[in-house]
N, C-alpha and C. Protein backbone atom coordinates (compact mmCIF):
# COMPACT_ATOMS: atom_id res chain seq x y z
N UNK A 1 -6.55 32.09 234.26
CA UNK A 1 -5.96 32.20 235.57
C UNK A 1 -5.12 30.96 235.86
N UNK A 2 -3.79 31.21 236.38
CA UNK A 2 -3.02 29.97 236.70
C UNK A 2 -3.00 30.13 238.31
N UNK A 3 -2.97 29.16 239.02
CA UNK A 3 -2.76 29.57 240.73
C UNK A 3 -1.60 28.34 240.75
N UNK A 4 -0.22 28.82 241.15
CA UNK A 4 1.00 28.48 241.47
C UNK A 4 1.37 28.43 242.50
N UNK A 5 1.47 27.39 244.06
CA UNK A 5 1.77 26.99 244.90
C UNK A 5 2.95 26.76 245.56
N UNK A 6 4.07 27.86 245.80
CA UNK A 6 5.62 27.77 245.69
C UNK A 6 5.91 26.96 245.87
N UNK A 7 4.62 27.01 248.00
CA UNK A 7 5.43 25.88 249.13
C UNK A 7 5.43 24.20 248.65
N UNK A 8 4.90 24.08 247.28
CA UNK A 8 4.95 22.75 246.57
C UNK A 8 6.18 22.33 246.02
N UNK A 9 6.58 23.50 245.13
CA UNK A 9 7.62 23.95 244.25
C UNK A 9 9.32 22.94 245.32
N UNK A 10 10.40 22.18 244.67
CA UNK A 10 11.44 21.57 245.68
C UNK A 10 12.38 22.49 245.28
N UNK A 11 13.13 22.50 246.23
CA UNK A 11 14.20 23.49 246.57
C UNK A 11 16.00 22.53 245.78
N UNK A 12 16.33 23.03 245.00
CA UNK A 12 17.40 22.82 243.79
C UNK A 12 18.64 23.11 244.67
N UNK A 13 20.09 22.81 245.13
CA UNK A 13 20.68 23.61 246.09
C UNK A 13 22.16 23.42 245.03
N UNK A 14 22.50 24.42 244.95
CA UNK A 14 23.72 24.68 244.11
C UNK A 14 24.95 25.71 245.25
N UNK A 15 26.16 25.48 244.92
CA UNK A 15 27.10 26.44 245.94
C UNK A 15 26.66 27.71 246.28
N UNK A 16 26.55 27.81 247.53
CA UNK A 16 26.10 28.87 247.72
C UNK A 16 24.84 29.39 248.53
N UNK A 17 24.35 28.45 247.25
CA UNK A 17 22.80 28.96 247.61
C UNK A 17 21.64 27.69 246.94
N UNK A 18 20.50 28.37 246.93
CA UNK A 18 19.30 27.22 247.03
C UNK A 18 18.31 27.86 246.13
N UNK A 19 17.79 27.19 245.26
CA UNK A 19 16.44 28.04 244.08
C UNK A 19 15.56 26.45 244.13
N UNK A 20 14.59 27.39 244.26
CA UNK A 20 13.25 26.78 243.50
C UNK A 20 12.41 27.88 242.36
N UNK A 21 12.04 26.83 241.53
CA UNK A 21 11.74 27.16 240.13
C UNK A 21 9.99 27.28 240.81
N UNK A 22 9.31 28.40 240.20
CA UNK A 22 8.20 28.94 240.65
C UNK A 22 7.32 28.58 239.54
N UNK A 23 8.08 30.05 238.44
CA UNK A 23 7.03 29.64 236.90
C UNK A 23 8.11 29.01 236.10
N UNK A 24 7.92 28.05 235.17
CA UNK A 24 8.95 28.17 233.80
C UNK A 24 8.29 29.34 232.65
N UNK A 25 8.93 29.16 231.17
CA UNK A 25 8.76 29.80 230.41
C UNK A 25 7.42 29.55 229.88
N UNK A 26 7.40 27.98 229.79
CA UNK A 26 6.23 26.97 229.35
C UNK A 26 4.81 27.46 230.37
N UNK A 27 5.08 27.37 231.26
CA UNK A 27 3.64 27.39 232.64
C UNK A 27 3.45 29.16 231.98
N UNK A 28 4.38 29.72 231.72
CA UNK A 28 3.86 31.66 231.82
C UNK A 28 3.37 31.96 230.31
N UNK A 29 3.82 30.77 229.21
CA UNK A 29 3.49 31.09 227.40
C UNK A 29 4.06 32.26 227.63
N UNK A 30 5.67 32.64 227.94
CA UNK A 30 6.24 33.76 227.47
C UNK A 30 7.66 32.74 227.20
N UNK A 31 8.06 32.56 226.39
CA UNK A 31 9.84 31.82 225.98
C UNK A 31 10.83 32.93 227.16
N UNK A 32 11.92 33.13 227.36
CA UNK A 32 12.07 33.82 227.87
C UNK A 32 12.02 34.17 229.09
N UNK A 33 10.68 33.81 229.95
CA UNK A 33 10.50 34.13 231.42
C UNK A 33 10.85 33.06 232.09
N UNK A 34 11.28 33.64 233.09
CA UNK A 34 11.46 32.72 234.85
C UNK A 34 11.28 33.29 236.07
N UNK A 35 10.75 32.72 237.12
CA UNK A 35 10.42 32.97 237.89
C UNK A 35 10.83 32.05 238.99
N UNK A 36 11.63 32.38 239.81
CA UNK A 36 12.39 31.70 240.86
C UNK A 36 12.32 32.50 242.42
N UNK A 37 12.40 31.15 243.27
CA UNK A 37 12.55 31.76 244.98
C UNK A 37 14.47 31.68 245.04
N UNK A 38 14.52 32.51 245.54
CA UNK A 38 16.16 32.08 246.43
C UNK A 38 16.23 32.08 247.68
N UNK A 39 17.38 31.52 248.33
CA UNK A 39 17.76 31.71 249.64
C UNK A 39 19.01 31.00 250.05
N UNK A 40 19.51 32.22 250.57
CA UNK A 40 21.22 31.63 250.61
C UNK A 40 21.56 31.81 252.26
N UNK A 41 22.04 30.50 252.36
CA UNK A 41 21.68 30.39 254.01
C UNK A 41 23.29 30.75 255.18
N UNK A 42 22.60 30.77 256.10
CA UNK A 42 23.55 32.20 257.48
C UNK A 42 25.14 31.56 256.64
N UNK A 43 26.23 32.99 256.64
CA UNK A 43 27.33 32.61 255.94
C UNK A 43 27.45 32.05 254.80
N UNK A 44 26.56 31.80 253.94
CA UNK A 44 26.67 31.17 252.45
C UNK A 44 27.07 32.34 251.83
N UNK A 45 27.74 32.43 250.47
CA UNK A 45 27.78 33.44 248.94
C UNK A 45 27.53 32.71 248.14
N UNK A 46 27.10 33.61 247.22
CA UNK A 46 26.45 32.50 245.83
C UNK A 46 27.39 34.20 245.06
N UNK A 47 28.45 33.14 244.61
CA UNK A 47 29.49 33.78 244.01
C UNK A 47 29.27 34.89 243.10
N UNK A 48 30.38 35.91 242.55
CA UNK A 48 29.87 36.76 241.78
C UNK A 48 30.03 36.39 240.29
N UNK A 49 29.36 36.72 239.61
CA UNK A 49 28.50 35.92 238.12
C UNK A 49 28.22 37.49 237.30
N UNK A 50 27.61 37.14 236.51
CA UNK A 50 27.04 37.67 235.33
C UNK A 50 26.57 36.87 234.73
N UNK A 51 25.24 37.44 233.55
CA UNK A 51 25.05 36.77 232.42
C UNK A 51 24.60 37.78 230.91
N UNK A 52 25.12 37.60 230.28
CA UNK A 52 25.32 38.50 229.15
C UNK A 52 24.07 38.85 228.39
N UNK A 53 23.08 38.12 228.69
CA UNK A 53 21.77 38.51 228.15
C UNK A 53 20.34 38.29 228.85
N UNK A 54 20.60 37.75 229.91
CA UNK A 54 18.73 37.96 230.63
C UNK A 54 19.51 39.29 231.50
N UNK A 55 17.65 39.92 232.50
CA UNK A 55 17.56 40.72 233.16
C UNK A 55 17.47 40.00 234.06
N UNK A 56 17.90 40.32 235.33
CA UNK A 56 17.58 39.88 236.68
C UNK A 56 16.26 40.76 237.48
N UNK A 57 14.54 40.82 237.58
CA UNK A 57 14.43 41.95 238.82
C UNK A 57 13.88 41.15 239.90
N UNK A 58 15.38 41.45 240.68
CA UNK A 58 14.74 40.91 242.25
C UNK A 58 13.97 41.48 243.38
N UNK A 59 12.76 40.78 244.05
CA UNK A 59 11.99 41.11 245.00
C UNK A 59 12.63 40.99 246.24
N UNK A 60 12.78 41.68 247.47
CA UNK A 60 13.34 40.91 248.59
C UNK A 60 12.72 40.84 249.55
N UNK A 61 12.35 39.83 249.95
CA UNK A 61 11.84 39.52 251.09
C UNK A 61 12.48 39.47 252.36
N UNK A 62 13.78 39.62 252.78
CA UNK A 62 13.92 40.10 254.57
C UNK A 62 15.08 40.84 253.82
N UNK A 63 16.02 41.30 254.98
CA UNK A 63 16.90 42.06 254.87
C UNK A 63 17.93 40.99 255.54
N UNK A 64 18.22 40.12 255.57
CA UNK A 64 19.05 39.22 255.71
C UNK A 64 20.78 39.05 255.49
N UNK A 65 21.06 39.60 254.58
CA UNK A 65 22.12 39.71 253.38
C UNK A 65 22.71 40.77 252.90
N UNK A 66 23.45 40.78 251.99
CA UNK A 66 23.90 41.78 251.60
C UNK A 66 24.09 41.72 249.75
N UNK A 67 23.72 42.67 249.04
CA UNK A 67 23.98 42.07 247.47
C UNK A 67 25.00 43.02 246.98
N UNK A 68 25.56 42.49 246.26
CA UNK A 68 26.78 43.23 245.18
C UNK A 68 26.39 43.37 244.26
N UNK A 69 26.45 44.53 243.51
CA UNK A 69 26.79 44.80 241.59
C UNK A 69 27.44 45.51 241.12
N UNK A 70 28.33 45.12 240.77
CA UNK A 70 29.57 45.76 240.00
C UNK A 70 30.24 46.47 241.57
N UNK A 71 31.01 45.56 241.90
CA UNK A 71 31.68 45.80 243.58
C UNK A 71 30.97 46.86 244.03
N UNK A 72 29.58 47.35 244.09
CA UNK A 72 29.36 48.25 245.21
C UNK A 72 28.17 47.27 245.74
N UNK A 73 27.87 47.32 247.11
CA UNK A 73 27.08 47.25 247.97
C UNK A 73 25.48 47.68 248.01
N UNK A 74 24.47 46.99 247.96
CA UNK A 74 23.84 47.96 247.24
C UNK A 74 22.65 47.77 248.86
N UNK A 75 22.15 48.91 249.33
CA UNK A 75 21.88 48.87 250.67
C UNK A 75 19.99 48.42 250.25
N UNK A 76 19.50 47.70 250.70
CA UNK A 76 18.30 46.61 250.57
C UNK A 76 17.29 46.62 251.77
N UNK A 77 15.81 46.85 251.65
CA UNK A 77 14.99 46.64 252.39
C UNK A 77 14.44 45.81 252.23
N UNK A 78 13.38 44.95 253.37
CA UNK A 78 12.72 43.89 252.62
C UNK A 78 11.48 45.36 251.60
N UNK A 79 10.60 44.38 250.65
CA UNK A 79 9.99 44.98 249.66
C UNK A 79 10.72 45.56 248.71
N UNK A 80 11.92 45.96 248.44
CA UNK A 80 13.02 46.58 247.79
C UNK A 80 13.10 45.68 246.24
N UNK A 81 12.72 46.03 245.37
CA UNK A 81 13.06 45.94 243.81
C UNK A 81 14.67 46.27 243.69
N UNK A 82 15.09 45.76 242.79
CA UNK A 82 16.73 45.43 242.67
C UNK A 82 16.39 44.73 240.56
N UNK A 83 16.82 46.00 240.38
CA UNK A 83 17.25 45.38 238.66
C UNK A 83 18.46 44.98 238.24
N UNK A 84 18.98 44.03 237.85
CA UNK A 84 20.23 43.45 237.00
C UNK A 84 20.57 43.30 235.95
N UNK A 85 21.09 44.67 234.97
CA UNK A 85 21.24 43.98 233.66
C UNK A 85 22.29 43.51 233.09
N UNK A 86 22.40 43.02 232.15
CA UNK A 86 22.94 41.74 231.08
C UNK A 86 24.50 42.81 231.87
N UNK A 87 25.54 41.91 231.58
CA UNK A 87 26.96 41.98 232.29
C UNK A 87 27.33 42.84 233.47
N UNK A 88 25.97 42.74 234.47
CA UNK A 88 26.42 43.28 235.76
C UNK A 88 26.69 42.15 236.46
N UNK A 89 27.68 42.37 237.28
CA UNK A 89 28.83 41.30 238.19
C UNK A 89 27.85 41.54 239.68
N UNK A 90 27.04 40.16 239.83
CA UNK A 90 26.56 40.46 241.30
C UNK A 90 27.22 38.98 241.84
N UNK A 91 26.88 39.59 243.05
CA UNK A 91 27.09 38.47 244.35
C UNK A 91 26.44 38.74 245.26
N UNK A 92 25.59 37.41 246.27
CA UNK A 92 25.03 38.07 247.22
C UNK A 92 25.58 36.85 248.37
N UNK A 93 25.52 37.28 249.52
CA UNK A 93 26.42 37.50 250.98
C UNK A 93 24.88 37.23 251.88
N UNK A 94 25.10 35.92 252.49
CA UNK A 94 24.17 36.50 253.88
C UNK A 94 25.04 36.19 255.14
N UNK A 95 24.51 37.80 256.01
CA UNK A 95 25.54 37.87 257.02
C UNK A 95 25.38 38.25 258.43
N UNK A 96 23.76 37.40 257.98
CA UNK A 96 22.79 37.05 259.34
C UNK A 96 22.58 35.65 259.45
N UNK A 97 21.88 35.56 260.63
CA UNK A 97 21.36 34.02 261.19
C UNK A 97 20.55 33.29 261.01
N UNK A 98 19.47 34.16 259.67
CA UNK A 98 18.62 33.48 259.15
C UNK A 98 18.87 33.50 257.79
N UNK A 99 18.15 32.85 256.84
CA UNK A 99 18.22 32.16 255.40
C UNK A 99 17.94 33.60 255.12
N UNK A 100 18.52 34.40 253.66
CA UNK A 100 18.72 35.50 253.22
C UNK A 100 17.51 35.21 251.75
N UNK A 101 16.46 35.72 252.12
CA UNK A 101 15.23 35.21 250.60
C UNK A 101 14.69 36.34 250.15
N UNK A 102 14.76 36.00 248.44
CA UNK A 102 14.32 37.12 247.41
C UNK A 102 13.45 36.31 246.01
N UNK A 103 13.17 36.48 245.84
CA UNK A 103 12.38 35.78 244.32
C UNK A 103 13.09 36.72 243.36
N UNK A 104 13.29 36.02 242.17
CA UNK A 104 13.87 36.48 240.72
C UNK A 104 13.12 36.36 239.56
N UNK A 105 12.86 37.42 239.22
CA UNK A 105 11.86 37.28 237.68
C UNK A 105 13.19 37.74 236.83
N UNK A 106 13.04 36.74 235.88
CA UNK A 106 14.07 36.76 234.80
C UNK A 106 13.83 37.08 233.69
N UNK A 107 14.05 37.97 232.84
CA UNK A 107 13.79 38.13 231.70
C UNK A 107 14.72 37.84 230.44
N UNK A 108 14.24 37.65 229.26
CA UNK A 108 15.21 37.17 228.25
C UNK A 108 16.22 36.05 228.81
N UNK A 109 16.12 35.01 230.00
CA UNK A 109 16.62 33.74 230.29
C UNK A 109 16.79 32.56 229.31
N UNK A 110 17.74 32.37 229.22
CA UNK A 110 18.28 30.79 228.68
C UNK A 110 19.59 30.22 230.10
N UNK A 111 18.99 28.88 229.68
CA UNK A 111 19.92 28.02 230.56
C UNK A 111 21.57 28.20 230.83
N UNK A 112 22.26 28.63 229.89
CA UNK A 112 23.20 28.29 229.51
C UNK A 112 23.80 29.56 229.67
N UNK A 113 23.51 30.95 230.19
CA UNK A 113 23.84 32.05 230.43
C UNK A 113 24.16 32.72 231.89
N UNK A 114 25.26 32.04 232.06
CA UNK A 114 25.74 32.31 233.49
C UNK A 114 27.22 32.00 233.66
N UNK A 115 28.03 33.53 234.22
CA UNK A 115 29.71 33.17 233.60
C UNK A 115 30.11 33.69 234.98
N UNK A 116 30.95 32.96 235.48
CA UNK A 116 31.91 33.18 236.61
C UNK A 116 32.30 34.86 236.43
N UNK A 117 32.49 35.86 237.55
CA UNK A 117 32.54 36.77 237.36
C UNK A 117 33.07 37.50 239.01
């Protein structure tokens, strides 16, 4: 049993938007996995991207925002599962007054896999 403490976890802030790292690959003994919080705050985008070989599946926690894949809109509840695979073009939009938050389990992740899009 591992017990992982997010509200410990520091918040990383890159354009756009803001991640904290939850699990690494190392803490889960899977190479490969990640496990991240997001939150992209009132009027932020965290541009549209791709990455050619992890999965994205996002959890969402409010309805805050708005997400893109492959230019459509994709309509989001909180509790709402959201899959991303390898060269889908997302972007996500918040276009409310509060911080727009989802956690990301990543699959097949490496660092270095993330292309302007």
């Amino acid at each position: 049993m591992q017990h992982i403490q997010g509200s410990k976890a520091e918040w990383t802030h890159k354009p756009g938007y803001s991640k904290k790292v939850l699990a690494t690959p190392e803490v889960l003994k899977a190479p490969g996995l990640l496990v991240q919080e997001l939150s992209i705050a009132p009027g932020q985008v965290a541009a549209s991207h791709y990455h050619k070989q992890q999965v994205e599946i996002f959890y969402f926690l409010n309805t805050a925002g708005e997400f893109w894949v492959n230019g459509e809109k994709i309509p989001l509840a909180a509790g709402d599962i959201l899959i991303v695979e390898p060269n889908d073009k997302h972007e996500v939009r918040n276009t409310s007054n509060e911080p727009y938050r989802y956690v990301a389990f990543k699959y097949n992740w490496v660092d270095d896999d993330y292309f302007e899009g």
